[in-house]
N, C-alpha and C. Protein backbone atom coordinates (compact mmCIF):
# COMPACT_ATOMS: atom_id res chain seq x y z
N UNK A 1 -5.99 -12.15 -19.40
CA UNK A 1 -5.42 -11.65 -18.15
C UNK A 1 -4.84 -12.82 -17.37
N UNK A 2 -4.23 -12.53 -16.71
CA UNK A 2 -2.75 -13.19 -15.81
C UNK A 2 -3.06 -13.24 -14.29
N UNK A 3 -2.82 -14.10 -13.48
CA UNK A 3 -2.53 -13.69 -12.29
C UNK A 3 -1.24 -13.65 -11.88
N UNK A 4 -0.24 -12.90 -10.83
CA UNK A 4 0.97 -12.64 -10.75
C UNK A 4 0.91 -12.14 -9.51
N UNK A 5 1.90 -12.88 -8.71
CA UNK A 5 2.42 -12.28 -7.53
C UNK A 5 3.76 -11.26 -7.59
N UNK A 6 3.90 -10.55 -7.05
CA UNK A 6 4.91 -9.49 -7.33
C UNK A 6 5.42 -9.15 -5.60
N UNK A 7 6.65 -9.69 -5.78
CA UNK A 7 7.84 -9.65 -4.30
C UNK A 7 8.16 -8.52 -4.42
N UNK A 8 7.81 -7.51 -2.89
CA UNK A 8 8.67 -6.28 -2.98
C UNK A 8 9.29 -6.05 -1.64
N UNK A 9 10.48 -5.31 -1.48
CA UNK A 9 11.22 -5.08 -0.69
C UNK A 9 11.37 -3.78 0.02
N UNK A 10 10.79 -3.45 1.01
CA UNK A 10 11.09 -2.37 1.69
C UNK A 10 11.56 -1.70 2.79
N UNK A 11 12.95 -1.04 2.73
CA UNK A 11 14.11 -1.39 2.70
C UNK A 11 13.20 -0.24 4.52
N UNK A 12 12.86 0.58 4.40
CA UNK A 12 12.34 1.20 5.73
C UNK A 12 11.17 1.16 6.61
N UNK A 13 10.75 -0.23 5.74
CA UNK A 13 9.43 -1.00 6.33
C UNK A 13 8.28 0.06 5.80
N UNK A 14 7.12 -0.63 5.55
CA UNK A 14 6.05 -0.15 4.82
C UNK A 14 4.78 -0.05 6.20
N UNK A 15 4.34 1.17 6.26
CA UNK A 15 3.41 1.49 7.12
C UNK A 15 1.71 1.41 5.96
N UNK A 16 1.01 0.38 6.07
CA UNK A 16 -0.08 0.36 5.41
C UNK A 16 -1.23 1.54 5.72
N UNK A 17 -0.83 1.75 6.46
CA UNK A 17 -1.78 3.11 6.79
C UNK A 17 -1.70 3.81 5.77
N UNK A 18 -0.33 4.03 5.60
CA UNK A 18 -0.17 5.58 4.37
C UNK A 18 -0.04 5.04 3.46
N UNK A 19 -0.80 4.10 2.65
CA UNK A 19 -0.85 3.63 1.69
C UNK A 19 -2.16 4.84 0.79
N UNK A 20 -1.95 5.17 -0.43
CA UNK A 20 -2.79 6.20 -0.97
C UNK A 20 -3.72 5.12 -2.26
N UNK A 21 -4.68 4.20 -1.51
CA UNK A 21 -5.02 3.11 -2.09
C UNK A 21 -6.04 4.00 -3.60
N UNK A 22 -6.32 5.55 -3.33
CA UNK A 22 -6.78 6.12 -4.37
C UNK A 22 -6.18 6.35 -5.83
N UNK A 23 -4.73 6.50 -5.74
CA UNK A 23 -3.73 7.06 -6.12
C UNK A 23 -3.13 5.61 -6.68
N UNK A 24 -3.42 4.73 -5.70
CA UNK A 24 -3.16 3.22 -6.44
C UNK A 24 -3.58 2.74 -7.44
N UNK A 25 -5.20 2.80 -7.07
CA UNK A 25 -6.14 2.31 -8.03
C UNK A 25 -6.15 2.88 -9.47
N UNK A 26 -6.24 4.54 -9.67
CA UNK A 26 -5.78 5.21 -10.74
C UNK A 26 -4.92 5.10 -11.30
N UNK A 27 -3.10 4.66 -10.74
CA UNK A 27 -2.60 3.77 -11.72
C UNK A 27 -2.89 2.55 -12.31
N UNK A 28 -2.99 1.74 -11.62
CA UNK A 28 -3.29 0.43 -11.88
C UNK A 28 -4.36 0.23 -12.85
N UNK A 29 -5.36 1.31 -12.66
CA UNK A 29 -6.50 1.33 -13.98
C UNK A 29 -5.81 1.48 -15.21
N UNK A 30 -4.85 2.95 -15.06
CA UNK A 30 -4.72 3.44 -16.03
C UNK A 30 -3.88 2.66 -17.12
N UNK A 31 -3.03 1.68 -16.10
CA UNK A 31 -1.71 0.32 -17.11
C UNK A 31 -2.91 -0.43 -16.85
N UNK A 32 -4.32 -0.80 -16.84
CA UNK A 32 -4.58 -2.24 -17.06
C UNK A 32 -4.44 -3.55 -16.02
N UNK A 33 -3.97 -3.01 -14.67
CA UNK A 33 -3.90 -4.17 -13.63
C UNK A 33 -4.86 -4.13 -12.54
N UNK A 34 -5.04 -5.22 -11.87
CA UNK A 34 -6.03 -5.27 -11.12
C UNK A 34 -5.14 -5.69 -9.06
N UNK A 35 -5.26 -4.76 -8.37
CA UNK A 35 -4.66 -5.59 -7.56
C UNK A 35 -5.49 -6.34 -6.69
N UNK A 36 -5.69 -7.58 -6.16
CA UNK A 36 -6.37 -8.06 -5.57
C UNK A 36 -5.76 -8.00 -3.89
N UNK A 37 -4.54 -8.74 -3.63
CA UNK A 37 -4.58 -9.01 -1.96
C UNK A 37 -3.15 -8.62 -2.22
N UNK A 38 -2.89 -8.18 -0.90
CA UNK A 38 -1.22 -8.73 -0.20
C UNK A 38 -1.23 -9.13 0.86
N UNK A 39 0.25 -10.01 1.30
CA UNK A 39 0.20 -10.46 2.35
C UNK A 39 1.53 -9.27 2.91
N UNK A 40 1.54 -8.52 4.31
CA UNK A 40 2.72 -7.95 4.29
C UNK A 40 3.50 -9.06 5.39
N UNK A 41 4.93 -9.11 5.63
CA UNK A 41 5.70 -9.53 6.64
C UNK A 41 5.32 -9.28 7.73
N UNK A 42 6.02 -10.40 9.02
CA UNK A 42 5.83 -9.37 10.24
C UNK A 42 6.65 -8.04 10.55
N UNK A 43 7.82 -8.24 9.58
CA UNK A 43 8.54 -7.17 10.04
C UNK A 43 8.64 -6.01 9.22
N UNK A 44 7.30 -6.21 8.30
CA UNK A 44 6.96 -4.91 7.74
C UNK A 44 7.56 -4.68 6.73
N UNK A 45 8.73 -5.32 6.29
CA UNK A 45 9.88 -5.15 4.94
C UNK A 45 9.64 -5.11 3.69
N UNK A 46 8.58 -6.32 3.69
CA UNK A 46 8.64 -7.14 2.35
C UNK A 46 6.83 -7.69 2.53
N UNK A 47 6.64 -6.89 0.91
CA UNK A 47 4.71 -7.77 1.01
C UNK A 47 5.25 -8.84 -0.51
N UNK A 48 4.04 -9.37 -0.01
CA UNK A 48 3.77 -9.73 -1.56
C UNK A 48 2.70 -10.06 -2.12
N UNK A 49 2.57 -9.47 -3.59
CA UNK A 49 0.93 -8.73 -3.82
C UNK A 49 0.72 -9.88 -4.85
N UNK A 50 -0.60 -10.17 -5.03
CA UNK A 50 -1.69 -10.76 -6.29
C UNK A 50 -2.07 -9.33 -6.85
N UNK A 51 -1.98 -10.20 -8.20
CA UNK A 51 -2.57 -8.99 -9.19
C UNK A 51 -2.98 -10.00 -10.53
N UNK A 52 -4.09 -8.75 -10.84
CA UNK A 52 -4.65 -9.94 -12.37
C UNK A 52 -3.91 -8.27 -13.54
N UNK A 53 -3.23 -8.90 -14.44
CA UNK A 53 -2.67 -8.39 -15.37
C UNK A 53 -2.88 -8.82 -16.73
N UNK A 54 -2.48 -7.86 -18.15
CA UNK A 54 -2.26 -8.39 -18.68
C UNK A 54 -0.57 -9.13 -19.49
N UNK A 55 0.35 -8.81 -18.25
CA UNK A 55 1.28 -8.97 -18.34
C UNK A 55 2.57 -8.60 -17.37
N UNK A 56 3.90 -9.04 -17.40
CA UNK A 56 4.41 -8.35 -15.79
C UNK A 56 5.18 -6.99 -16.12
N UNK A 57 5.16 -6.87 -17.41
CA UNK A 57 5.20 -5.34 -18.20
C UNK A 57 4.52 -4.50 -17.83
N UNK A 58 3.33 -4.30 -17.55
CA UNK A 58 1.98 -3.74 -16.96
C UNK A 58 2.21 -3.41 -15.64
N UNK A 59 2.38 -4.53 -15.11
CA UNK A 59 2.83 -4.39 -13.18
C UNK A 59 3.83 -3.74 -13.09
N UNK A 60 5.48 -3.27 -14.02
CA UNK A 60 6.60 -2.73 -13.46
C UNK A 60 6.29 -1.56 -14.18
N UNK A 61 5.22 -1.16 -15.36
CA UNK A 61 5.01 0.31 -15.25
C UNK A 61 4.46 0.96 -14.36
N UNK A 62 3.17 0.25 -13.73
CA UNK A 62 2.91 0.82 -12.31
C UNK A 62 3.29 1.13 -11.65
N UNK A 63 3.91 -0.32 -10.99
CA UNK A 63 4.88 -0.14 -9.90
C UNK A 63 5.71 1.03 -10.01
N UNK A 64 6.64 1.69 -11.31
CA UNK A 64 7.55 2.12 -11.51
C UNK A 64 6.95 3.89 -11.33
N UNK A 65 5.67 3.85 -11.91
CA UNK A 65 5.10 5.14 -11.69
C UNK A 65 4.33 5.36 -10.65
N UNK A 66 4.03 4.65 -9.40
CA UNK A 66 4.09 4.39 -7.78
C UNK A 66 5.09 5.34 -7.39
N UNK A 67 6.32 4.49 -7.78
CA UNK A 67 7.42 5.15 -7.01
C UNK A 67 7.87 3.43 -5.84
N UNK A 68 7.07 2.35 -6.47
CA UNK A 68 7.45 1.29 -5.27
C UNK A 68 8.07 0.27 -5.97
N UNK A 69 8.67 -0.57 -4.96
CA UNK A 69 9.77 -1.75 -5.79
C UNK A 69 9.01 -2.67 -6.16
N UNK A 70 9.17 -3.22 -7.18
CA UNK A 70 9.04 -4.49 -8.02
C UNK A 70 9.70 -5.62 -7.64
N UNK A 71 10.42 -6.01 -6.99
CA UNK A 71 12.16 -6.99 -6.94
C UNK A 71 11.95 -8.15 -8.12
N UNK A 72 10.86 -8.66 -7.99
CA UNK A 72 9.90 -10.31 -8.57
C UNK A 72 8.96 -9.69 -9.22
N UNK A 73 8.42 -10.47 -10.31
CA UNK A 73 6.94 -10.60 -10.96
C UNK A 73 7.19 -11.97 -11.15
N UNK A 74 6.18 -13.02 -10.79
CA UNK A 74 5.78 -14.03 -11.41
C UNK A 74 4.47 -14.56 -11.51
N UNK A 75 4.46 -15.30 -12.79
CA UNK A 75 3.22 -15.58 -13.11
C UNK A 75 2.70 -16.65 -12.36
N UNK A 76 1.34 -17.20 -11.66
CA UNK A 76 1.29 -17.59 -10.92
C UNK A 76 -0.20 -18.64 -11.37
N UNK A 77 -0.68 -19.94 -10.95
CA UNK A 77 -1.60 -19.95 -11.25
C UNK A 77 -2.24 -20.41 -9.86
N UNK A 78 -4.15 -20.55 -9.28
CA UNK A 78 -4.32 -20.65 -8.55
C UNK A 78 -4.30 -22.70 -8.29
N UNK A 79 -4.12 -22.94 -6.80
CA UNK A 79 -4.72 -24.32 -7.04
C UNK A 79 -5.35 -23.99 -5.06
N UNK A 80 -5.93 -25.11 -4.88
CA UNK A 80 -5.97 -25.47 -3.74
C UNK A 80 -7.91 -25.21 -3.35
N UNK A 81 -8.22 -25.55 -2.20
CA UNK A 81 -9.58 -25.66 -1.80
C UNK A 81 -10.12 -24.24 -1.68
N UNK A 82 -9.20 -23.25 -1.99
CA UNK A 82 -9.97 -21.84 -1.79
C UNK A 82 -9.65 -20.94 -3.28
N UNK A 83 -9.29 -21.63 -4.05
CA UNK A 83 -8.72 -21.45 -5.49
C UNK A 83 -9.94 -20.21 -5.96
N UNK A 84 -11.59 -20.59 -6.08
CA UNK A 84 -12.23 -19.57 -7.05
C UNK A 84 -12.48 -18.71 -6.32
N UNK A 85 -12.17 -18.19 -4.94
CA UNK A 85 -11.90 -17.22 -4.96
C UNK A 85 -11.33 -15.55 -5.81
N UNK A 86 -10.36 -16.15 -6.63
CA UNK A 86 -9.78 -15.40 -7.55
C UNK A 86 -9.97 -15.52 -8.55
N UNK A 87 -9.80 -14.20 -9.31
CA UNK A 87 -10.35 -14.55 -11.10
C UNK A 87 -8.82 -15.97 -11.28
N UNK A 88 -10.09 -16.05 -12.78
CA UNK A 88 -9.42 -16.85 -13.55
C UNK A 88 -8.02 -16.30 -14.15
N UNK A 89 -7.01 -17.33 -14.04
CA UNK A 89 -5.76 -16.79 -14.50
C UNK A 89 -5.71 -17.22 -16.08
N UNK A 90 -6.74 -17.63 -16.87
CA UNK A 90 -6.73 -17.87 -18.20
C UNK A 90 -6.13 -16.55 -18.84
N UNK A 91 -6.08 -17.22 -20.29
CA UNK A 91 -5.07 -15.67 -20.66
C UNK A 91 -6.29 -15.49 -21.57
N UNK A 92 -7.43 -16.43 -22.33
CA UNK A 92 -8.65 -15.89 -23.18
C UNK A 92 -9.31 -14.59 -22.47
């Protein structure tokens, strides 16, 4: 598994409230991804999500059967003083 940030664009601003994080999770099980965090904008447009995958194939079937934009997938690895926080981005 992978870690990957994934840039999305939303073009009428994204209200997190009505996010159907149930409806999320059941995809994301069902392709194999894990989402961990997003950060959204201030102006609500544009998040951009961590996810542990096994690939960014995985993330744009989701995404795609969401119904939400993809724009970016990239693979990402962690560094910094708050790094194990997150799984390991090893691919074993």
């Amino acid at each position: 598994m992978g870690l990957y940030v994934i840039e999305r664009t939303f073009l009428e601003g994204l209200d997190p409230d009505a996010l159907d994080e149930d409806e999320i999770k059941l995809v994301n099980d069902d392709v194999g991804v894990k989402w961990i965090l997003s950060f959204l904008s201030a102006d609500k447009r544009r998040t951009y999500c961590l996810y542990e995958a096994p690939n960014p194939e995985a993330l744009r079937e989701a995404a795609a059967r969401l119904g939400i934009p993809a724009d970016a997938v990239v693979a990402v690895e962690e560094i910094g003083p708050m790094a194990d926080r997150f799984p390991s981005s090893s691919t074993t």
